[in-house]
Protein backbone atom coordinates (compact mmCIF):
# COMPACT_ATOMS: atom_id res chain seq x y z
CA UNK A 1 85.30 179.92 81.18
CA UNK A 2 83.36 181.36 84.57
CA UNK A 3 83.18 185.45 84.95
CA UNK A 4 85.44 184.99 87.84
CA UNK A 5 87.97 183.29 85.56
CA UNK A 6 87.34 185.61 82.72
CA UNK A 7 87.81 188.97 85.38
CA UNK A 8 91.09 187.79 86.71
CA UNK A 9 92.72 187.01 83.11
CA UNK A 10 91.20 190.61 82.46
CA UNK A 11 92.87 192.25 85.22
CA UNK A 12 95.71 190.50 84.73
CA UNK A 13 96.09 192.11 80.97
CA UNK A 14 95.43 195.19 82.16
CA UNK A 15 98.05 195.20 85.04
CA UNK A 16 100.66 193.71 82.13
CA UNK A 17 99.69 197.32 80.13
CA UNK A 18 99.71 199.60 82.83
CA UNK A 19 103.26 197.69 83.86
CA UNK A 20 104.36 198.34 80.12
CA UNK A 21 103.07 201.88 79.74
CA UNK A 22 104.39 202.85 82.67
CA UNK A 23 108.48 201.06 82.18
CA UNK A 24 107.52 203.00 78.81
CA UNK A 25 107.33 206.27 80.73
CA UNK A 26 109.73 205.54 83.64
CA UNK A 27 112.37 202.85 82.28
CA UNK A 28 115.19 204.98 81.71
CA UNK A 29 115.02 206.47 85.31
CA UNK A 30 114.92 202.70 87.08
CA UNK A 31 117.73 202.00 84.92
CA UNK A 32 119.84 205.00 85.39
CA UNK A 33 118.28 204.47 89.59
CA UNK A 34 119.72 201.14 89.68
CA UNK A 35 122.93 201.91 87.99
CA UNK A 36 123.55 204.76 90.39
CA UNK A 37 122.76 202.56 93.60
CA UNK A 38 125.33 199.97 91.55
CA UNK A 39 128.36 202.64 90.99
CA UNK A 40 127.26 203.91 94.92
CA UNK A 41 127.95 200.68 96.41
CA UNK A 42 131.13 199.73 94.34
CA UNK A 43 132.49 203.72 95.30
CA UNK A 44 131.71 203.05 98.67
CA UNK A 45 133.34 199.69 98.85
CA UNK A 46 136.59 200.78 96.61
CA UNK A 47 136.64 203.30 99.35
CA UNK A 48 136.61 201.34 102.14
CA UNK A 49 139.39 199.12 100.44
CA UNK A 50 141.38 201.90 99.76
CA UNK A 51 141.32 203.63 103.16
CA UNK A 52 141.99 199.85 104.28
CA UNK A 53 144.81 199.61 102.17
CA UNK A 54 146.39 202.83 102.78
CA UNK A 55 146.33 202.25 106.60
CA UNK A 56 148.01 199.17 106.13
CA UNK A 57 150.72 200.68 104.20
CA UNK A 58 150.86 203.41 106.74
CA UNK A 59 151.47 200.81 109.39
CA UNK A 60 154.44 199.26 107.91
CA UNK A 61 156.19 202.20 107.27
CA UNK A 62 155.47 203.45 110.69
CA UNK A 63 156.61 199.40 112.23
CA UNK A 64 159.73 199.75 109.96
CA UNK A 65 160.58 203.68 110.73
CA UNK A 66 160.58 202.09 114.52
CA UNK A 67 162.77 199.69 113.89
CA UNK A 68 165.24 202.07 112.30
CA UNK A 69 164.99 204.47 115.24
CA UNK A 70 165.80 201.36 117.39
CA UNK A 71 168.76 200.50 114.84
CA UNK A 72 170.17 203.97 115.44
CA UNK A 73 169.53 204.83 111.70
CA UNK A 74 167.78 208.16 112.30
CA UNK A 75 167.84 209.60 109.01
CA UNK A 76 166.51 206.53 107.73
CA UNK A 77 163.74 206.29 110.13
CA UNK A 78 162.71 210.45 109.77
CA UNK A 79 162.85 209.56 105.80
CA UNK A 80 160.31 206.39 106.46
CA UNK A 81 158.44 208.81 108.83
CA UNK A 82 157.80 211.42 106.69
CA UNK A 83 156.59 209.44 103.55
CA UNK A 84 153.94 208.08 105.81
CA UNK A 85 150.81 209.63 104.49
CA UNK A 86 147.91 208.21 106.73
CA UNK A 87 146.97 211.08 109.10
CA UNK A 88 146.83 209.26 112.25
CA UNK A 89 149.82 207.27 111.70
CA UNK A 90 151.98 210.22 110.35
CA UNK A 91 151.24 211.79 114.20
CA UNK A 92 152.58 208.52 115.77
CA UNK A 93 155.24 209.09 113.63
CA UNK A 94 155.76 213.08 114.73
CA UNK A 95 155.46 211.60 118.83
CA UNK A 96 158.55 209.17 118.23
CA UNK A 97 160.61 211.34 116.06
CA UNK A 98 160.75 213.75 119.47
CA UNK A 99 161.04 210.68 121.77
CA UNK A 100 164.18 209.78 119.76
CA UNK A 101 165.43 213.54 119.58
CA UNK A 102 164.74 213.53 124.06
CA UNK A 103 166.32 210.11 124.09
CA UNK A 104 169.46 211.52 122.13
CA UNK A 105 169.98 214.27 124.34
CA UNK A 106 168.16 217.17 121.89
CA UNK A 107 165.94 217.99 124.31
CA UNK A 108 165.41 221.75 123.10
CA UNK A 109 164.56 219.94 119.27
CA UNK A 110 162.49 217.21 120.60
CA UNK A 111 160.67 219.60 123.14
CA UNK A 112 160.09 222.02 120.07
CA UNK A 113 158.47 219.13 118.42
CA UNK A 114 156.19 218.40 121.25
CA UNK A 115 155.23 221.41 121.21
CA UNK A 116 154.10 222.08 117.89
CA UNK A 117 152.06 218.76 117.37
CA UNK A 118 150.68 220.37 120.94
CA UNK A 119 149.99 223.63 119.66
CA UNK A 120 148.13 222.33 116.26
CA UNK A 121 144.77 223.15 116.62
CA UNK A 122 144.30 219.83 113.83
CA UNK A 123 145.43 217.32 115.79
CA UNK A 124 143.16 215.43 118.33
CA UNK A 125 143.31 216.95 121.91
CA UNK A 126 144.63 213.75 122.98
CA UNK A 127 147.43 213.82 120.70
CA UNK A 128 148.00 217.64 121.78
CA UNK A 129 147.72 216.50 125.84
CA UNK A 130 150.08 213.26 124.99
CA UNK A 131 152.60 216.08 123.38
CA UNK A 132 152.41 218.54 126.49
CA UNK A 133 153.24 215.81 128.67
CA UNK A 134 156.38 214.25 127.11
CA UNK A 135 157.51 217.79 126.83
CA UNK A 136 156.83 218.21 130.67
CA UNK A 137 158.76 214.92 131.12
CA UNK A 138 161.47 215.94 128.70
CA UNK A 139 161.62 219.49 130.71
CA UNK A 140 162.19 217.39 134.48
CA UNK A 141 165.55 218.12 134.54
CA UNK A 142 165.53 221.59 132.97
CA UNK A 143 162.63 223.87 134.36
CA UNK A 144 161.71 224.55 138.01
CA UNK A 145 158.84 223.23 139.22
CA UNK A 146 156.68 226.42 138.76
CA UNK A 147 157.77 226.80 135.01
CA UNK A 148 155.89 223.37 134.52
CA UNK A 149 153.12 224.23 136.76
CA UNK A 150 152.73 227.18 133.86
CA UNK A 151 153.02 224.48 131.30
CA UNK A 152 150.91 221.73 132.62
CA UNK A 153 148.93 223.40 135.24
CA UNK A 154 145.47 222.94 133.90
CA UNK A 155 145.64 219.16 134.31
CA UNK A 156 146.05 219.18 137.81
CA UNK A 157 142.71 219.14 139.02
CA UNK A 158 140.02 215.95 139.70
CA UNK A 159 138.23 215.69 136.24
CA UNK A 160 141.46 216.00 134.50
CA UNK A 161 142.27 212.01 133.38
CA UNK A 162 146.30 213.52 132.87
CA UNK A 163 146.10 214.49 136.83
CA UNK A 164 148.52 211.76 137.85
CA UNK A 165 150.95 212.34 135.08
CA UNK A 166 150.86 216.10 135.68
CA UNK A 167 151.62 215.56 138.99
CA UNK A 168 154.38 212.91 138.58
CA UNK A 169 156.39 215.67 136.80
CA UNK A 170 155.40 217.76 139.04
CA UNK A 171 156.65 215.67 141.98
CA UNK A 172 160.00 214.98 140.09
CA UNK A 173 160.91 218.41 139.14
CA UNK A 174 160.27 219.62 142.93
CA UNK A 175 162.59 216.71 144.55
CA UNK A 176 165.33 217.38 141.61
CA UNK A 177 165.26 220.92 143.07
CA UNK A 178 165.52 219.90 146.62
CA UNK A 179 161.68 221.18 147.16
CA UNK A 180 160.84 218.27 149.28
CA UNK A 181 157.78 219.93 150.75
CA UNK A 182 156.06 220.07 146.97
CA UNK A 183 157.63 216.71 145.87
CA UNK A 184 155.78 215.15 148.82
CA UNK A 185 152.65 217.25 148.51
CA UNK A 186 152.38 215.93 144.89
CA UNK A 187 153.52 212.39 145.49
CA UNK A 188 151.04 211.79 148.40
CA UNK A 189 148.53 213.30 146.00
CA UNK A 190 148.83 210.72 143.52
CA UNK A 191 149.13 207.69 146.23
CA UNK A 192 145.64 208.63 147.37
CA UNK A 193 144.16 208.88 144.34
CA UNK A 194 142.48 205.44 142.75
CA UNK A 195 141.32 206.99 139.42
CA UNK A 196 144.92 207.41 138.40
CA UNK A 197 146.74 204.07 137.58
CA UNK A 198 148.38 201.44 139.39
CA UNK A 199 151.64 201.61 137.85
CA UNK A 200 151.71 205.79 138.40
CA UNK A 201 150.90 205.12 142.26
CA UNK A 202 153.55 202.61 143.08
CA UNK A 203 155.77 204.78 141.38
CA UNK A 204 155.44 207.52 143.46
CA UNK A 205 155.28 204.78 146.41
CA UNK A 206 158.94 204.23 145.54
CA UNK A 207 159.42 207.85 145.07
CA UNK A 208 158.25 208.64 148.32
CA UNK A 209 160.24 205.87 150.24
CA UNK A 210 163.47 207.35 148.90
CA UNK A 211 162.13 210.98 150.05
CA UNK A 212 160.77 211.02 153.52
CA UNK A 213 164.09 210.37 154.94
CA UNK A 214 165.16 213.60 153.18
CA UNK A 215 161.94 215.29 154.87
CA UNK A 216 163.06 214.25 158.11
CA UNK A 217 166.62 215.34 157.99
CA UNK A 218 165.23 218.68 156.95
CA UNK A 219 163.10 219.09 160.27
């Protein structure tokens, strides 16, 4: 056998004993390591599945408390509503139980709901805008236009994304009360403004076709 033969077979043994000496030493914590990493993955995965699962349960309660409201069995569809456990579906849920109660004529009750899923500090700031609005909308035919201006004021500016909604309500609530003036103010305000969308400005495109005759006979 040559010495360079001979060296690596040595070095080779003594790698195999340090490798033994130190699993001998260290073994237990690899093992326990490895297991952890094992138990970390399979958690994390059994979590995933279950937050999967959940929101798909979530969803069919939510698809099938829709289809009640649409049936006309409300206490059905508030009973399918409120087992809904999924936080983001359960404030779909709160939304569509005070579109139904506005739809039905409860305004005050469906307004009251609005406003508490706007006034929880826990719920997305979307969500809480969304609510504000639908109340405004709900409100049209109740409040002047000033009263909604105090609700709904702070979105009427340019970096507000609600402006054109904001406005709409706005517009309505001043033509209901025979405020042309505003209701064309507000209107023209929308019609000129492309970051709001499409649908919004030919809206108050129609709106304002049915109003500037009004203006005029007012002159």
């Amino acid at each position: 056998m040559s010495d360079e033969s001979l060296f690596r077979e040595v070095d080779e043994e003594v790698r195999q004993d340090q490798a033994k000496k130190l699993w001998a030493q260290y073994g237990n914590y690899f093992t326990a390591l490895a297991v952890a990493i094992v138990l970390g993955v399979g958690g994390f995965k059994g979590w995933q599945y279950w937050q999967l699962s959940q929101s798909e349960t979530a969803a069919r309660v939510f698809t099938e408390g829709v289809k009640l409201q649409g049936e006309g069995k409300t206490a059905d569809a508030d009973a399918a509503f409120a087992a809904i456990e999924h936080k983001g579906y359960a404030k779909l849920a709160s939304l569509r139980q005070a579109a139904a109660l506005t739809a039905a004529g409860k305004t005050d009750e469906g307004v009251a709901l609005y406003d508490a899923i706007a006034n929880d500090q826990n719920n997305e700031q979307s969500i809480r805008d969304l609510a504000r609005l639908r109340a405004g909308y709900a409100l049209v035919d109740k409040l002047a236009p000033a009263e909604l201006i105090t609700r709904l004021g702070s979105f009427d500016n340019e970096q507000s994304p609600w402006r054109g909604l904001a406005r709409e309500i706005f517009a309505l609530s001043a033509y209901r009360t025979g405020d042309y003036t505003m209701a064309n103010r507000y209107l023209n305000a929308i019609i000129a403004d492309q970051g709001v969308a499409l649908e919004l400005r030919q809206r108050a495109q129609t709106l304002l076709e049915v109003l500037t005759p009004l203006l005029s006979a007012k002159k």
